[in-house]
Protein backbone atom coordinates (compact mmCIF):
# COMPACT_ATOMS: atom_id res chain seq x y z
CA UNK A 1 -48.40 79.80 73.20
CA UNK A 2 -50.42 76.72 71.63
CA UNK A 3 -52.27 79.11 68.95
CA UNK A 4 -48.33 81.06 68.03
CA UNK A 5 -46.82 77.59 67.60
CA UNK A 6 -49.86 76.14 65.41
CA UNK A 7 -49.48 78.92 63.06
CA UNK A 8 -45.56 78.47 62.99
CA UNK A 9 -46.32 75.21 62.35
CA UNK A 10 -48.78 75.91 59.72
CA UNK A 11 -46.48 78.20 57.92
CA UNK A 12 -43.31 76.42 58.23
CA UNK A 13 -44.72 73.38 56.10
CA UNK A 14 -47.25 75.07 54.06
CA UNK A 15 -43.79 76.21 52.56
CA UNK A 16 -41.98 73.50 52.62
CA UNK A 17 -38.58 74.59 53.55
CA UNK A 18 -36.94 75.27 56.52
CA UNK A 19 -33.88 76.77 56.53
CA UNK A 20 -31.79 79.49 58.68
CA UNK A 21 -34.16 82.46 57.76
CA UNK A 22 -37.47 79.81 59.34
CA UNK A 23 -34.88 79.45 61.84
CA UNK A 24 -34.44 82.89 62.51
CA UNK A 25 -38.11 83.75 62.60
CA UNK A 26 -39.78 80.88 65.17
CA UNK A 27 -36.82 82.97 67.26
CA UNK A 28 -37.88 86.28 66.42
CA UNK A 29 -41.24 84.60 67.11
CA UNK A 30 -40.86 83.17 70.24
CA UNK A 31 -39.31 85.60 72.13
CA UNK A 32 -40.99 88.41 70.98
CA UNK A 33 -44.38 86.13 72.37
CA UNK A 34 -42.18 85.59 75.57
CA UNK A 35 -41.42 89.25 76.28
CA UNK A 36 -44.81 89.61 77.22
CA UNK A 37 -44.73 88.43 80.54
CA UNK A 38 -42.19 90.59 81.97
CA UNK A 39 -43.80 93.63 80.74
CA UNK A 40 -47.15 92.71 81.86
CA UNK A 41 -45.14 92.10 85.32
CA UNK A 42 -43.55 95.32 85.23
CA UNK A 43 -47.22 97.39 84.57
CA UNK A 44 -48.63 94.97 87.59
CA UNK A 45 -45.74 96.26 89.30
CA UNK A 46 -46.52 100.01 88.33
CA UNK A 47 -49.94 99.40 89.05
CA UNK A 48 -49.68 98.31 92.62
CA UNK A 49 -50.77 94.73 91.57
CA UNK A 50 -47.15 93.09 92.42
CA UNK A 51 -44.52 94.16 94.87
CA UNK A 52 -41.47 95.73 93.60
CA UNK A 53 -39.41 93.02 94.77
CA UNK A 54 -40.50 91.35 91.10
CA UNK A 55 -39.51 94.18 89.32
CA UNK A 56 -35.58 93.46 88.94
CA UNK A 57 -36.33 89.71 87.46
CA UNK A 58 -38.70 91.37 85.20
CA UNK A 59 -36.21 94.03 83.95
CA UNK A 60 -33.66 91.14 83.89
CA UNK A 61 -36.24 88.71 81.17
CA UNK A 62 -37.36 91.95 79.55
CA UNK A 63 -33.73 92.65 77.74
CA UNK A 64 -32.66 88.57 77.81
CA UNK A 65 -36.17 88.45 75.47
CA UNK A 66 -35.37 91.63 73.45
CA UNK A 67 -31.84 91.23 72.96
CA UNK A 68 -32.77 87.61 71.02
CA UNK A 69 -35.79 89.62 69.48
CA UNK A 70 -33.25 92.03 68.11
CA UNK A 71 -30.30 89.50 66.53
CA UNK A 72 -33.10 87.16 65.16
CA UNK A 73 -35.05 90.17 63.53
CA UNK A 74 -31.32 91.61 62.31
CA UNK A 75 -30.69 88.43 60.68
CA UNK A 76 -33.51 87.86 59.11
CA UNK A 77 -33.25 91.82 57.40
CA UNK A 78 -29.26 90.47 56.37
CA UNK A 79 -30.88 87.50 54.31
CA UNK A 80 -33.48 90.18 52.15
CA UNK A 81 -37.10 89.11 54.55
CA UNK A 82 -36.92 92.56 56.00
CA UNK A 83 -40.59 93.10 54.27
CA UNK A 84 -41.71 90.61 56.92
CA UNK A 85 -41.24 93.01 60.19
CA UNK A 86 -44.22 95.17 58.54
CA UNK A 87 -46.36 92.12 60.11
CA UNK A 88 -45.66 93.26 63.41
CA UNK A 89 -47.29 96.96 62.93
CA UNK A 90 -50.87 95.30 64.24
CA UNK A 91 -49.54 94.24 67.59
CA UNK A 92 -48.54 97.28 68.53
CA UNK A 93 -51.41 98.40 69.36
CA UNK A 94 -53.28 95.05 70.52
CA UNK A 95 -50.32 94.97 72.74
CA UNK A 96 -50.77 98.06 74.21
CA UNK A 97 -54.57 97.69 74.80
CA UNK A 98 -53.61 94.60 76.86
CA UNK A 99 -51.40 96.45 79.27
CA UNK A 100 -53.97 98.67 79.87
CA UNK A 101 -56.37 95.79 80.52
CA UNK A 102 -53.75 94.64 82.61
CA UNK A 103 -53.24 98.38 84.65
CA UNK A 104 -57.45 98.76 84.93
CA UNK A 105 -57.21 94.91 86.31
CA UNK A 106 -59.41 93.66 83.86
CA UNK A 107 -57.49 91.64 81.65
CA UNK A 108 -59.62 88.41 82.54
CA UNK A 109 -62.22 86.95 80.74
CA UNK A 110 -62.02 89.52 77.85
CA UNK A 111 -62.82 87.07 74.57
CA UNK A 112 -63.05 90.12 72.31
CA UNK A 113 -59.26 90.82 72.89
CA UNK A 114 -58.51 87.51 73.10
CA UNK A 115 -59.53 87.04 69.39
CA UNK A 116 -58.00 90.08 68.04
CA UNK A 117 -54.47 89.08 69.77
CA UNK A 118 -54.99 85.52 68.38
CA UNK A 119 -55.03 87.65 65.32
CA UNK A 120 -52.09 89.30 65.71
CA UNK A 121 -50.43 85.50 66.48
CA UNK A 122 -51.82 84.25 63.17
CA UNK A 123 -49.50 86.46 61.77
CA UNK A 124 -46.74 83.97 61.91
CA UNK A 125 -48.60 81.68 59.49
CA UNK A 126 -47.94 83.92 56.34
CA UNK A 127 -44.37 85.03 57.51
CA UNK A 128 -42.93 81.45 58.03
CA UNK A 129 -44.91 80.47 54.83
CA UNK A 130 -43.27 83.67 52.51
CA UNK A 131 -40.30 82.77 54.21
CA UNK A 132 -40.18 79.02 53.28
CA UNK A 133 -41.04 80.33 49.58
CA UNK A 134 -38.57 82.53 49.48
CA UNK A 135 -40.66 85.15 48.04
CA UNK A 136 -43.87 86.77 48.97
CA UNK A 137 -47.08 85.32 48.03
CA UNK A 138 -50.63 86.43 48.61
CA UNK A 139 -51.90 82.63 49.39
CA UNK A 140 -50.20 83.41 52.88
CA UNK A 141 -53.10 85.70 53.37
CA UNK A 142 -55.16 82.46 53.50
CA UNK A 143 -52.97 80.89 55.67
CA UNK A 144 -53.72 84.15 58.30
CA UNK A 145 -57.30 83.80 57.87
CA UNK A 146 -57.57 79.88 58.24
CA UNK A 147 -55.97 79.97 61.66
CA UNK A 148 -57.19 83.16 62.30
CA UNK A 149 -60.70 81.53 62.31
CA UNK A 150 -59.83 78.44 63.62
CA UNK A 151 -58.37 80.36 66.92
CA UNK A 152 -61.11 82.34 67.37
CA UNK A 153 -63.26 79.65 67.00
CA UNK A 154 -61.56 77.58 69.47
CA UNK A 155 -61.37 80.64 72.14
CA UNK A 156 -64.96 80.65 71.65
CA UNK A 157 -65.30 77.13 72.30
CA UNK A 158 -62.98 77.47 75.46
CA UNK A 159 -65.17 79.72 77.15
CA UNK A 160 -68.12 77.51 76.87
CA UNK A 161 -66.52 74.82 77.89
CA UNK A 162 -65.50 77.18 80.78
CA UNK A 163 -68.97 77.96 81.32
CA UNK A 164 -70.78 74.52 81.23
CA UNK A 165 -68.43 73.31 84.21
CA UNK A 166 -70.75 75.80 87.07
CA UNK A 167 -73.74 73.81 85.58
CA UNK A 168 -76.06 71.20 87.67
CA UNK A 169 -76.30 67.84 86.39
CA UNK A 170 -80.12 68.30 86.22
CA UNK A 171 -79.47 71.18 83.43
CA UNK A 172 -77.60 68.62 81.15
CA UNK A 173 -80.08 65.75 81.34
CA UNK A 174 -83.22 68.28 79.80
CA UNK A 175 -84.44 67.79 76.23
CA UNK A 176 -82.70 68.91 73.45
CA UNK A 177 -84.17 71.38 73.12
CA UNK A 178 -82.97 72.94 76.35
CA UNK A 179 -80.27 75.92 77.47
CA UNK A 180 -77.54 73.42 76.28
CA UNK A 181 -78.25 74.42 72.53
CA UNK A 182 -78.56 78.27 73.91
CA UNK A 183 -75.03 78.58 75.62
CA UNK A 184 -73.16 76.75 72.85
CA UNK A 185 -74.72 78.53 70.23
CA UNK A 186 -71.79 81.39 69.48
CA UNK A 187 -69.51 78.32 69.54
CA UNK A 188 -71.54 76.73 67.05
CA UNK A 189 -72.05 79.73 64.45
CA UNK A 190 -68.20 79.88 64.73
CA UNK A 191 -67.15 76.46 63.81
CA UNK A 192 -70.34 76.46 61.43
CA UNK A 193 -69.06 79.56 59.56
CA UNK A 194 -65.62 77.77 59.22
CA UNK A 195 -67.07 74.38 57.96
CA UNK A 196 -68.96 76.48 55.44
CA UNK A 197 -66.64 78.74 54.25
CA UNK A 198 -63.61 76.07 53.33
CA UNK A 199 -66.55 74.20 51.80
CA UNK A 200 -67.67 76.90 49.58
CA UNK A 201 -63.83 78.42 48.66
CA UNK A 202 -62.85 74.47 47.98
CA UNK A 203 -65.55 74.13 46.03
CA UNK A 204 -65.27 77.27 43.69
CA UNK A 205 -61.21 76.33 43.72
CA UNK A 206 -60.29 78.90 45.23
CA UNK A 207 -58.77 76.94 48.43
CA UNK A 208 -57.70 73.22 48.61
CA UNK A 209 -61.03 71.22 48.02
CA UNK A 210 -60.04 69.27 50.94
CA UNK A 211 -59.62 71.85 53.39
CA UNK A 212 -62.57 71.79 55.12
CA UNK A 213 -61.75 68.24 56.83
CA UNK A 214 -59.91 69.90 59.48
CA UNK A 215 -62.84 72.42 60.31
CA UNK A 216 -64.98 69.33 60.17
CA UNK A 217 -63.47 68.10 62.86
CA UNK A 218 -63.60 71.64 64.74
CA UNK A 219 -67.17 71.19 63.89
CA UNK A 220 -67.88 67.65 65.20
CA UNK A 221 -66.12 68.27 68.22
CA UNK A 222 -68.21 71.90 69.16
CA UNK A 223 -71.39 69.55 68.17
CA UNK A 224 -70.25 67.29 70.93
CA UNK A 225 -69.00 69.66 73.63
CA UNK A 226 -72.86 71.49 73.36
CA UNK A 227 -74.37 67.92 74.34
CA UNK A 228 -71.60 66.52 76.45
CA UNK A 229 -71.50 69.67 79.27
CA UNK A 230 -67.73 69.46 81.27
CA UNK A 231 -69.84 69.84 84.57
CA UNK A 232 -67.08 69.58 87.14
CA UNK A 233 -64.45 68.96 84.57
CA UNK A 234 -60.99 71.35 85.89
CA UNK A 235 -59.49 73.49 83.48
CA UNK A 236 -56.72 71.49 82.73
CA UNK A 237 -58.69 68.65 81.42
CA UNK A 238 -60.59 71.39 78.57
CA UNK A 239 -57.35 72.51 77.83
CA UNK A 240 -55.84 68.89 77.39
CA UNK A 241 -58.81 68.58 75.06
CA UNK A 242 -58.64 71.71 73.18
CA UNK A 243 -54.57 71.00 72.41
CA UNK A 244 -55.32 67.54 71.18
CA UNK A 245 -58.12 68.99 68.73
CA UNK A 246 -55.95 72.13 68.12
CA UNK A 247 -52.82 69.42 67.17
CA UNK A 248 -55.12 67.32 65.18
CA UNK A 249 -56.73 70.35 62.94
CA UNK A 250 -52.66 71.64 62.39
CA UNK A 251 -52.16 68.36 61.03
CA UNK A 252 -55.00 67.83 58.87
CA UNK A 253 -54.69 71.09 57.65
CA UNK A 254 -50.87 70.62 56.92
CA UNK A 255 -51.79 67.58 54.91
CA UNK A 256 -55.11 68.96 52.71
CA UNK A 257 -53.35 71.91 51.78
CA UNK A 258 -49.61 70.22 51.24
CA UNK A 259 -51.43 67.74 48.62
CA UNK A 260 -53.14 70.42 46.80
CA UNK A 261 -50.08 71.98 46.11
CA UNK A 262 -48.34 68.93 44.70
CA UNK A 263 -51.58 67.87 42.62
């Protein structure tokens, strides 16, 4: 839910305007996010995971979600953004690879599909962005790739942070040098590649020149996850953590790429 509303977010005030079409689309959005849960409820239930006792509820949330999938979608085809539902060909199949995750009871702990559906999420980014424009226009494909990679690198980051809490407090007090470095570095190489890549597209103007603040800050905070282990840490504090930094690169990003387009 956190990574679909950044990338609203993102969108939304890249463009600038929000009117009854942005409207419209965070619904479309939303509740096409939303349905998931009763369908993955209704394969559990298919699947022998859940009784069928939670299949009527399911049923019940399934056409509440698609009926307000449907009107928002309509309306937004009535005001000339039809072009926009072709976004939604790539989660078709993401979608479907989940459920069968979900039917093979293996949906946990699977990062690779985790960063593909973030993908899919990212989507709303250039939708909400074309949208507030009024027009399509191919700097929304940066948009999708900026939170693209910042998702993925914060999934990444997650799961270490995930990781680190089953260590002993003798494994974080080693030399630097130690498995600290090791486990962290896929975390690293992601936030790295994102520091370096707004640095370099700034810097040949092909990006905001001030867009890599916000995966400095990605950056810094990876950098200080590796030597600061969560040992014993519950989930619920690393995902406090990873909202705040989450919130805080939506806003920087909003900013550094709102005052390049005024410049």
């Amino acid at each position: 839910m956190g990574i679909h509303l950044h990338s609203l977010l993102v969108g939304v005030f890249a463009g600038g305007t929000f009117n009854y079409a942005t409207f419209n689309l965070i619904i479309a959005a939303m509740s096409a996010f939303m349905i998931r849960q009763p369908i993955t409820v209704i394969i559990k239930v298919i699947s022998g995971r859940r009784p069928n006792t939670d299949l009527p509820p399911a049923r019940f949330w399934l056409l509440v979600y698609g009926i307000i999938s449907a009107l928002a979608l309509s309306a937004l085809i009535l005001a000339g953004f039809g072009y926009i539902l072709y976004l939604a060909i790539p989660a078709a199949p993401v979608f479907a690879w989940h459920l069968w995750l979900v039917s093979q009871r293996s949906e946990r702990k699977q990062a690779g599909i985790e960063i593909v559906a973030t993908g899919v999420l990212s989507l709303a980014a250039p939708a909400a962005y074309w949208i507030g424009l009024g027009e399509y226009n191919p700097l929304g494909w940066w948009l999708l790739a900026w939170t693209w990679l910042q998702s993925s690198a914060s999934i990444v980051y997650a799961y270490l942070r995930l990781e680190q809490r089953e260590l002993k407090q003798d494994q974080a007090t080693g030399p630097v040098g130690s498995g600290l470095w090791k486990m962290g570095r896929r975390a690293l190489v992601y936030t790295s590649f994102n520091l370096c890549a707004s640095l370099l597209l700034g810097w040949a103007n092909l990006n905001p020149q001030l867009i890599f603040i916000p995966f400095l800050i990605q950056w810094l905070e990876t950098l200080w996850g590796i030597t600061h282990p969560s040992i014993g840490w519950k989930p619920v504090r690393i995902g406090m953590r990873q909202f705040v930094v989450s919130t805080l690169w939506t806003i920087l990003f909003i900013i550094c790429w709102r005052t390049s387009r005024t410049n």
